[in-house]
PDB file of N, CA and C in Angstrom:
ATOM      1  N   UNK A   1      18.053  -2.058  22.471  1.00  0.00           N
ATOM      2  CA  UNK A   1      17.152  -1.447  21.524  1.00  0.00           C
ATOM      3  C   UNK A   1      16.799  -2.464  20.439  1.00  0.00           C
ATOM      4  N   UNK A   2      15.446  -2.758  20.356  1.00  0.00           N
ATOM      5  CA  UNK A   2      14.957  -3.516  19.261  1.00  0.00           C
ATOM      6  C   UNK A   2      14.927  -2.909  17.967  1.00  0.00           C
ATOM      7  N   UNK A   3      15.236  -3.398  16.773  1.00  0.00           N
ATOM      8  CA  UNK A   3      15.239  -2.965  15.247  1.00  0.00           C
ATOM      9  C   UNK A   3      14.117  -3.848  14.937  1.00  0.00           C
ATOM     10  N   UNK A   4      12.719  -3.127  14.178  1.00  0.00           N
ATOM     11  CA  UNK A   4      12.066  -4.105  13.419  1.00  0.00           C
ATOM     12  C   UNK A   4      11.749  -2.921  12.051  1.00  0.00           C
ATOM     13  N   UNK A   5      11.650  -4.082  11.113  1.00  0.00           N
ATOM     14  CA  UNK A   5      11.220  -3.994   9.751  1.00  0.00           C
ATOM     15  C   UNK A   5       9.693  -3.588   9.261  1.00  0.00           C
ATOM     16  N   UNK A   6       9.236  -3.163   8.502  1.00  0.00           N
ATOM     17  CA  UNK A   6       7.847  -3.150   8.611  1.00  0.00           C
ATOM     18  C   UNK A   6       7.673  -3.162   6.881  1.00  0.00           C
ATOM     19  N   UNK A   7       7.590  -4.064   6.409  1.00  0.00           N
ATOM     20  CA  UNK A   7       7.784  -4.813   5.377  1.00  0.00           C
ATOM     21  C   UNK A   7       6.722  -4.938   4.365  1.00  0.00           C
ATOM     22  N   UNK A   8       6.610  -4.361   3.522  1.00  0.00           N
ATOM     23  CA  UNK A   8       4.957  -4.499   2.928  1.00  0.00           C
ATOM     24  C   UNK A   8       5.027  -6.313   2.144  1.00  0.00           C
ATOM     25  N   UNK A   9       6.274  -6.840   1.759  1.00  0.00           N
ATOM     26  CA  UNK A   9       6.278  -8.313   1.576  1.00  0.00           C
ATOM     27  C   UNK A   9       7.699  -8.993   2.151  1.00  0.00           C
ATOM     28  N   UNK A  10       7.590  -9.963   2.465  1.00  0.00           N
ATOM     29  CA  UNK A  10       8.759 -10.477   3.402  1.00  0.00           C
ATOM     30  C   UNK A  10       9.831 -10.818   1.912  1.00  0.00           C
ATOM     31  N   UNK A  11      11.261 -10.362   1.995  1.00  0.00           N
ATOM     32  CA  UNK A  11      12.024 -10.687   1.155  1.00  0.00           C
ATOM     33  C   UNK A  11      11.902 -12.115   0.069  1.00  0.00           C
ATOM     34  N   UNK A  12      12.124 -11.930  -0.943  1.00  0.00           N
ATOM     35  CA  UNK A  12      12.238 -12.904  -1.856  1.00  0.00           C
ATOM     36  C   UNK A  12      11.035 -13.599  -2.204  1.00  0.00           C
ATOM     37  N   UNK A  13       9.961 -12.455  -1.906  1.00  0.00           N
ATOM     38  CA  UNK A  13       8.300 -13.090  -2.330  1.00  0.00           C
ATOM     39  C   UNK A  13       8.090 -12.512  -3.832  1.00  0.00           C
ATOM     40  N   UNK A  14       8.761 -11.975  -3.997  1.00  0.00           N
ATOM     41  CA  UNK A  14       8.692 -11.309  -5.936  1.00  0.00           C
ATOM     42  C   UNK A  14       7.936 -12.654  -7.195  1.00  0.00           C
ATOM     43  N   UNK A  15       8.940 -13.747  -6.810  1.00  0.00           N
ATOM     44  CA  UNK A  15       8.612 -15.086  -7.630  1.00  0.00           C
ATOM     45  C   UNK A  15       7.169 -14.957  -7.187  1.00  0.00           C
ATOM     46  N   UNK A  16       6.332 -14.677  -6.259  1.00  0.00           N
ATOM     47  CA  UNK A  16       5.161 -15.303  -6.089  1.00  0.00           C
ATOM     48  C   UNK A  16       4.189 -14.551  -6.768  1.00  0.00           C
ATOM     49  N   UNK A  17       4.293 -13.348  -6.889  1.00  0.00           N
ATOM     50  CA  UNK A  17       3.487 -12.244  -8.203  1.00  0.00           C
ATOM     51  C   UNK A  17       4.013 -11.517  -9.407  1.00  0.00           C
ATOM     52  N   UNK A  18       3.753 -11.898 -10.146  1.00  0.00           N
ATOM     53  CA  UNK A  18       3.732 -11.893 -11.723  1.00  0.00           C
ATOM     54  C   UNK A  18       3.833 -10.224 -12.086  1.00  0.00           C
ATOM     55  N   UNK A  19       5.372  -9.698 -11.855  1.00  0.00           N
ATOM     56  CA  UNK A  19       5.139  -7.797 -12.071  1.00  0.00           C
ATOM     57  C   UNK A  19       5.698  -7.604 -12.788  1.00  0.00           C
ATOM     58  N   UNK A  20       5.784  -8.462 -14.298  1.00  0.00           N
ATOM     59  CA  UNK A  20       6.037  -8.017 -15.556  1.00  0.00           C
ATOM     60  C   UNK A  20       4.486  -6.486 -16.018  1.00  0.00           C
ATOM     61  N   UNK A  21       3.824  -6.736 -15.445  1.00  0.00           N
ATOM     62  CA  UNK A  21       2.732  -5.493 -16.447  1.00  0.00           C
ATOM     63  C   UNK A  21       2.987  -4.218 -15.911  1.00  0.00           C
ATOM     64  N   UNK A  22       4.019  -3.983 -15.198  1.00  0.00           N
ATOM     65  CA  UNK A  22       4.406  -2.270 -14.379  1.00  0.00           C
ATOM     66  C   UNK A  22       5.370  -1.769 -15.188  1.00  0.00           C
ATOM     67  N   UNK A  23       5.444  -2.699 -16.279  1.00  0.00           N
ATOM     68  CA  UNK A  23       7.200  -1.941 -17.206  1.00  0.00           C
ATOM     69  C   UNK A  23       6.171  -1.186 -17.954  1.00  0.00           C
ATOM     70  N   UNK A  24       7.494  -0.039 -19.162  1.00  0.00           N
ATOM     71  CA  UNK A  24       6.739   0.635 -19.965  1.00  0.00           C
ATOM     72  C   UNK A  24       7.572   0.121 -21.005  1.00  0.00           C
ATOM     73  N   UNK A  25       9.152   0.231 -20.637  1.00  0.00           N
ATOM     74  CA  UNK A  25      10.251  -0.549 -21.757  1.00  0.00           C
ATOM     75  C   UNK A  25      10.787  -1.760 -20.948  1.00  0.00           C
ATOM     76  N   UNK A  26      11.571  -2.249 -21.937  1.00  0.00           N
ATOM     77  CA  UNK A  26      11.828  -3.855 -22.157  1.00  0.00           C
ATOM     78  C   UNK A  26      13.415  -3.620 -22.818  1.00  0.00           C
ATOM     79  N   UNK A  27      14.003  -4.573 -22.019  1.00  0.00           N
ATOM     80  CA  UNK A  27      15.433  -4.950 -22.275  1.00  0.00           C
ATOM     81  C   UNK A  27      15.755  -5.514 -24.028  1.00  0.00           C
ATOM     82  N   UNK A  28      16.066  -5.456 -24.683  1.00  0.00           N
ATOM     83  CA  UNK A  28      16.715  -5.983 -25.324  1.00  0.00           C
ATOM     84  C   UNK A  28      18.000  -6.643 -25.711  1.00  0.00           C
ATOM     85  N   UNK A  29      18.543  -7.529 -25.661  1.00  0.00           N
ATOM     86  CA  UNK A  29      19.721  -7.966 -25.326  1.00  0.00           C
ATOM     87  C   UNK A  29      20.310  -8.086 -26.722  1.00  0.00           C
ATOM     88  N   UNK A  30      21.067  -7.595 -26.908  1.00  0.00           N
ATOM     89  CA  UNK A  30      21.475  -7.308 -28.722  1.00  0.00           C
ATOM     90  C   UNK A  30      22.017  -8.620 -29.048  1.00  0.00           C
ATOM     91  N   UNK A  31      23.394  -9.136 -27.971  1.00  0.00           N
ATOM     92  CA  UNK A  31      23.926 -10.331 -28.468  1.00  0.00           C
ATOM     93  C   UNK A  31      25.037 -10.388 -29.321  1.00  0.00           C
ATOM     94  N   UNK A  32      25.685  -9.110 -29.850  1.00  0.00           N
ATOM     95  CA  UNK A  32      26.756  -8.948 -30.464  1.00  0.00           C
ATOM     96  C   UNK A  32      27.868  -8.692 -29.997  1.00  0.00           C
ATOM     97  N   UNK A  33      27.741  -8.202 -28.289  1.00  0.00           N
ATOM     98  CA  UNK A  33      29.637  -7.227 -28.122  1.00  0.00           C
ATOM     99  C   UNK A  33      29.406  -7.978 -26.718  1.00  0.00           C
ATOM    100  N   UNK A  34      28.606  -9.208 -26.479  1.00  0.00           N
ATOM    101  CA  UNK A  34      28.497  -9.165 -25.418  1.00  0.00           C
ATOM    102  C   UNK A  34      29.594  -9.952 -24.592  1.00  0.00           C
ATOM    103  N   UNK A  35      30.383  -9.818 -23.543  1.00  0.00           N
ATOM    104  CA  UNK A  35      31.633 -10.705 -23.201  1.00  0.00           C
ATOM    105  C   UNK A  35      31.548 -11.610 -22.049  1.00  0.00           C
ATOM    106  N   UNK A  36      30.229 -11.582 -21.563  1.00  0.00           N
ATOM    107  CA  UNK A  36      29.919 -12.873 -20.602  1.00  0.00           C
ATOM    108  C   UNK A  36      30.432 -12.606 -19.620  1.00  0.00           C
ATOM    109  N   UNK A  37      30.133 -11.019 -19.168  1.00  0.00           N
ATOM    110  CA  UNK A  37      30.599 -10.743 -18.048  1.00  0.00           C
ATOM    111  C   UNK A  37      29.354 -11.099 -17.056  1.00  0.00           C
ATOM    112  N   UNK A  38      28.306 -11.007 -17.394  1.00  0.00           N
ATOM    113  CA  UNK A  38      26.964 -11.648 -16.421  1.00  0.00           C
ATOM    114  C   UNK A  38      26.744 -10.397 -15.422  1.00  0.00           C
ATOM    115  N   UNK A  39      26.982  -9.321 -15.782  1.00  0.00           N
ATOM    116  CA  UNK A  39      26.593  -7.804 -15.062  1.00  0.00           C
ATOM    117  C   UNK A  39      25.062  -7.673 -15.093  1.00  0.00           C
ATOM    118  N   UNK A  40      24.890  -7.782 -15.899  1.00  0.00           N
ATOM    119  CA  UNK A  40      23.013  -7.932 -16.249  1.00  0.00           C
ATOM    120  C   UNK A  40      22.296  -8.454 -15.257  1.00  0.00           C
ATOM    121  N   UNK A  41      22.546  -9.889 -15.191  1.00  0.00           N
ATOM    122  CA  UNK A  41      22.269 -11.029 -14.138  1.00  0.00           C
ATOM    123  C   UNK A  41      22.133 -10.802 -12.677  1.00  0.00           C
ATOM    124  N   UNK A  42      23.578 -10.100 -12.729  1.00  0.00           N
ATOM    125  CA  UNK A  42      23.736  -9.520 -11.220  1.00  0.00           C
ATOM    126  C   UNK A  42      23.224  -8.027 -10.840  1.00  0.00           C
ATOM    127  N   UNK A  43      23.161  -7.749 -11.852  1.00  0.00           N
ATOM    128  CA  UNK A  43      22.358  -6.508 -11.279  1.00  0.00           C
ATOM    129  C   UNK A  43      20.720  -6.254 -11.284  1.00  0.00           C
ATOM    130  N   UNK A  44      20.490  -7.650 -11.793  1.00  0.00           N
ATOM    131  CA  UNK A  44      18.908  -6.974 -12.303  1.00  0.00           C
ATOM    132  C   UNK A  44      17.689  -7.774 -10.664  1.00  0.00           C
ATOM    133  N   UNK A  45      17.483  -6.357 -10.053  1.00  0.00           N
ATOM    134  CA  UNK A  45      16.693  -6.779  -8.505  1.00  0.00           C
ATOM    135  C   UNK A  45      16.081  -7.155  -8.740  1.00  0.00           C
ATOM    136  N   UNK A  46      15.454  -7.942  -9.695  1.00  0.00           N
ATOM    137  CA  UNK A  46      14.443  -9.038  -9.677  1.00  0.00           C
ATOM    138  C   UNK A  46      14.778 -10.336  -9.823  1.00  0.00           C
ATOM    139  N   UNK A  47      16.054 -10.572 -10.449  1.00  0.00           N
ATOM    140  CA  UNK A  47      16.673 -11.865 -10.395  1.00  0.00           C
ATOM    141  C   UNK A  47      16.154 -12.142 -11.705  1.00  0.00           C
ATOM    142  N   UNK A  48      15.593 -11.481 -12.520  1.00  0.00           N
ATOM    143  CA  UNK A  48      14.879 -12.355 -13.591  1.00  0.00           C
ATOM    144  C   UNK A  48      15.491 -11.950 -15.155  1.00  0.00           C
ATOM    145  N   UNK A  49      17.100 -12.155 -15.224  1.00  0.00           N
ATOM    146  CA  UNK A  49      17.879 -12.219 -16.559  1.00  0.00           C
ATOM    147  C   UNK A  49      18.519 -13.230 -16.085  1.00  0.00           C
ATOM    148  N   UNK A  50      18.282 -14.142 -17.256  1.00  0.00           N
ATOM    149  CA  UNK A  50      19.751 -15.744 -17.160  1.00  0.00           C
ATOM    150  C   UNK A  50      19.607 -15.785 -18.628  1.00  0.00           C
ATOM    151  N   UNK A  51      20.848 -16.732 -18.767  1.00  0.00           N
ATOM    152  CA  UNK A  51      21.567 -17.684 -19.922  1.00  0.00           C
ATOM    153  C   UNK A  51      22.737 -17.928 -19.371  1.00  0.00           C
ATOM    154  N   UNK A  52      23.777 -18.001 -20.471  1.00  0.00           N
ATOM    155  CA  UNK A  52      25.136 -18.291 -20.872  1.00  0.00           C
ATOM    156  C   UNK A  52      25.475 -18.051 -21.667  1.00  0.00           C
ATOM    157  N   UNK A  53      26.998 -18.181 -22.008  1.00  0.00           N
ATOM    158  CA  UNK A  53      27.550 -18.452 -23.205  1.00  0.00           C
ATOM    159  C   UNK A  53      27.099 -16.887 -24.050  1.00  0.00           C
ATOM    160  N   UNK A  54      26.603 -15.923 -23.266  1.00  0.00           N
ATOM    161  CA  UNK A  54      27.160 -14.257 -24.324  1.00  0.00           C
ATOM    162  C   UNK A  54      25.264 -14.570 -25.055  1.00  0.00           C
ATOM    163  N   UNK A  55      24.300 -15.479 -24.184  1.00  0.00           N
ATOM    164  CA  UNK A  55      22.657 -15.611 -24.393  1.00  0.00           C
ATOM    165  C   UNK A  55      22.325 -15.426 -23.634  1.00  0.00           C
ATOM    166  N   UNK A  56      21.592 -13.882 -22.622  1.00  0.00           N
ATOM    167  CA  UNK A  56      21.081 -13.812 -22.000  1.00  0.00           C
ATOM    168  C   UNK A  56      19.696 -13.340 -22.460  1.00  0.00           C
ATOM    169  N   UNK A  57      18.568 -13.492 -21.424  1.00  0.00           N
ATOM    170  CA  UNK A  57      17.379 -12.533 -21.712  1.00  0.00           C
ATOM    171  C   UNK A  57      16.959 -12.191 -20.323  1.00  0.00           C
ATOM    172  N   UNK A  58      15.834 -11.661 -20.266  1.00  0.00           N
ATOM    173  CA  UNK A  58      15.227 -11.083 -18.677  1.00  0.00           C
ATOM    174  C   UNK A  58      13.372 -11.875 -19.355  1.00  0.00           C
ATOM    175  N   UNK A  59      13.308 -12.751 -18.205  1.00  0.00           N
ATOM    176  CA  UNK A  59      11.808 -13.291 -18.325  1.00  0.00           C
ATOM    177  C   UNK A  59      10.468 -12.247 -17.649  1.00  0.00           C
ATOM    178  N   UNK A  60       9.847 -11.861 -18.388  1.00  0.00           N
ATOM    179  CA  UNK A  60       9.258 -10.699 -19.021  1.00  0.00           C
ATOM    180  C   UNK A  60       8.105 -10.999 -18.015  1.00  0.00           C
ATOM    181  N   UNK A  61       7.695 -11.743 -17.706  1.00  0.00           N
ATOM    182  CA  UNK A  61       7.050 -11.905 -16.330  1.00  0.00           C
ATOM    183  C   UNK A  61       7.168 -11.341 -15.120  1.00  0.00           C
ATOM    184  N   UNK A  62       8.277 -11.430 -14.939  1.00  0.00           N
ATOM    185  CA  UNK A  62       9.060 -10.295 -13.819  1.00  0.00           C
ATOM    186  C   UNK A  62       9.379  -9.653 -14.027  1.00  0.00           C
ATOM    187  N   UNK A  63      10.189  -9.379 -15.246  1.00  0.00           N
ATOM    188  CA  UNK A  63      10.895  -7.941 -15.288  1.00  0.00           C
ATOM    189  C   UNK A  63      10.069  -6.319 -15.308  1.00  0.00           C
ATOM    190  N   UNK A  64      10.654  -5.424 -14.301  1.00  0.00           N
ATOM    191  CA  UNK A  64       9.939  -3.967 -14.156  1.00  0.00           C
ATOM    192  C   UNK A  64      10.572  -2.787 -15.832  1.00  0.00           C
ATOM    193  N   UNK A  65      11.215  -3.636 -16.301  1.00  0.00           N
ATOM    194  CA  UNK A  65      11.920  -2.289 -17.261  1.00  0.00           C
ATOM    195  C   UNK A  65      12.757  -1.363 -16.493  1.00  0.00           C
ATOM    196  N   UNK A  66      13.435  -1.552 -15.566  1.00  0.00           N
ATOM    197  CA  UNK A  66      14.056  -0.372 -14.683  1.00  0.00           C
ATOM    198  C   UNK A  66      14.920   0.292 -15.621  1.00  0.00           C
ATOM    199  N   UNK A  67      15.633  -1.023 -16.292  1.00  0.00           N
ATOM    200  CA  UNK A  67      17.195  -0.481 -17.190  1.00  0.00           C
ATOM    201  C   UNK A  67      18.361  -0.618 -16.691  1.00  0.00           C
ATOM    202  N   UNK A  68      18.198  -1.231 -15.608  1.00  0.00           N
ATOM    203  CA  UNK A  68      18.888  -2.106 -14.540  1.00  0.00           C
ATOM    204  C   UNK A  68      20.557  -2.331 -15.617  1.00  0.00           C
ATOM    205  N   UNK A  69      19.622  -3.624 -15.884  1.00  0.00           N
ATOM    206  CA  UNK A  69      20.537  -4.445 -16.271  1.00  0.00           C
ATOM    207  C   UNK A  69      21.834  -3.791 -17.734  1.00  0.00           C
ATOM    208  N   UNK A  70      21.267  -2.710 -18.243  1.00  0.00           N
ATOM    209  CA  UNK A  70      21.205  -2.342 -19.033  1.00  0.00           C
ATOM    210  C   UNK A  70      22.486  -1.028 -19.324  1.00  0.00           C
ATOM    211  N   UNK A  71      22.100  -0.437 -18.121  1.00  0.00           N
ATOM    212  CA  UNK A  71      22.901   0.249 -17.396  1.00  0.00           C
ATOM    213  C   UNK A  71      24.472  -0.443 -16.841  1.00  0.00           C
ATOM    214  N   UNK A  72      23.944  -1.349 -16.503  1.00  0.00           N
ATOM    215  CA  UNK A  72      25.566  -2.406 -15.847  1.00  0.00           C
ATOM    216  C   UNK A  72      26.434  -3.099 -17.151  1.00  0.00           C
ATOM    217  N   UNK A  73      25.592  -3.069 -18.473  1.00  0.00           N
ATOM    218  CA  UNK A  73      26.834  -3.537 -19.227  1.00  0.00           C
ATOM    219  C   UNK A  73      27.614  -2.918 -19.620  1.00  0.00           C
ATOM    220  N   UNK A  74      28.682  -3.197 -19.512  1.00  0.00           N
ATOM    221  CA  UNK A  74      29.408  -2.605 -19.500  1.00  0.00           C
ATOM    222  C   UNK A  74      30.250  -2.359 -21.324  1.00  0.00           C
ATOM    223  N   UNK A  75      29.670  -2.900 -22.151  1.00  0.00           N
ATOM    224  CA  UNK A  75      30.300  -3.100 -23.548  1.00  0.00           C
ATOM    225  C   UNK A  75      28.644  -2.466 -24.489  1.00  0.00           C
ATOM    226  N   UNK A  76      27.588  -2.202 -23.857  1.00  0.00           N
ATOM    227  CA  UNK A  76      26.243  -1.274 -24.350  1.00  0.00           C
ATOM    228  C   UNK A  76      25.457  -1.949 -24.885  1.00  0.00           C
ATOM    229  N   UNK A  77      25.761  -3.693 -24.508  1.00  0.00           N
ATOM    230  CA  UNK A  77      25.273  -5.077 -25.552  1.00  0.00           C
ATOM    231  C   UNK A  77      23.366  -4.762 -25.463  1.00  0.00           C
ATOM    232  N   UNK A  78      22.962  -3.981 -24.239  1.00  0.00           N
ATOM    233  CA  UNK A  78      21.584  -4.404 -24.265  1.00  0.00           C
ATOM    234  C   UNK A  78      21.149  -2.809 -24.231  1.00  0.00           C
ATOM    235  N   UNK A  79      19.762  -2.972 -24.694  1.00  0.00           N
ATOM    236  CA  UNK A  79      19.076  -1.338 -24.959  1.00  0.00           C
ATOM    237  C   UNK A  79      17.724  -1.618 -24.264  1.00  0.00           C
ATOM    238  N   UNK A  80      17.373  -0.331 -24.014  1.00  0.00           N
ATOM    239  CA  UNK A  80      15.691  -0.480 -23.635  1.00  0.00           C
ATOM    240  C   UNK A  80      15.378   0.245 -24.524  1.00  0.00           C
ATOM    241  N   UNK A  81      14.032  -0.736 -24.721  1.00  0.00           N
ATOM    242  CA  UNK A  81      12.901  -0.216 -25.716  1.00  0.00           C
ATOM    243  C   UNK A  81      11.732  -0.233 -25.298  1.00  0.00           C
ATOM    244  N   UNK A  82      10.577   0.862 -26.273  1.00  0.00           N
ATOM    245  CA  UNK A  82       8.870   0.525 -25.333  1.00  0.00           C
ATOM    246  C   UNK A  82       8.216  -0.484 -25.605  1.00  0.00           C
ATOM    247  N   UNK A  83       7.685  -1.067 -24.762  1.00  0.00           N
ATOM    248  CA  UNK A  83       7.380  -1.815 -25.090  1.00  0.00           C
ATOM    249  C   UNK A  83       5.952  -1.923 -25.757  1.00  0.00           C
ATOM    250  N   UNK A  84       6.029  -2.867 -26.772  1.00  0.00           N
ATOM    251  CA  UNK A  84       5.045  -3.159 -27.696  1.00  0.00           C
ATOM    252  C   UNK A  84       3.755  -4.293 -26.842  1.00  0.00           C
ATOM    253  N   UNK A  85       2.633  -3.619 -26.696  1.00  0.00           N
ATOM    254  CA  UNK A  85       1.497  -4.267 -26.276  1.00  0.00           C
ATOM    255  C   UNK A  85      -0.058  -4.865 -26.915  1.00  0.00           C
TER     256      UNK A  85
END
């Protein structure tokens, strides 16, 4: 038995279109309680929160506002807000 996919974009084509304009809120990363656990990072399906060192952000280009990331910290370091246009 054959398994096929029917794929409206082949995995890991996200980088190639720009779907920051589908959010309504926006991450905020407070930066105060944060313990560098990198939950954010790893949870956010777009791949698009990095830093270090307890400095993260989500590049706003990609990011959907899900709340993703936001949701996974685990210490409440980041909030969603609406975003301002």
């Amino acid at each position: 038995m054959k398994i096929t996919h029917d794929l409206a974009a082949q995995p890991g084509t996200s980088r190639q279109n720009l779907t920051g304009s589908w959010r309504v809120t926006v991450p905020k990363f407070l930066q105060e309680k944060c313990t560098n656990c990198q939950m954010c990072a790893l949870s956010c399906p777009e791949g698009c929160v990095t830093g270090e060192e307890k400095k993260y952000q989500a590049d706003l280009a990609y990011c959907k506002g899900c709340g993703i990331c936001a949701a996974a910290c685990p210490v409440g370091d980041i909030v969603m807000q609406l975003e301002e246009k």
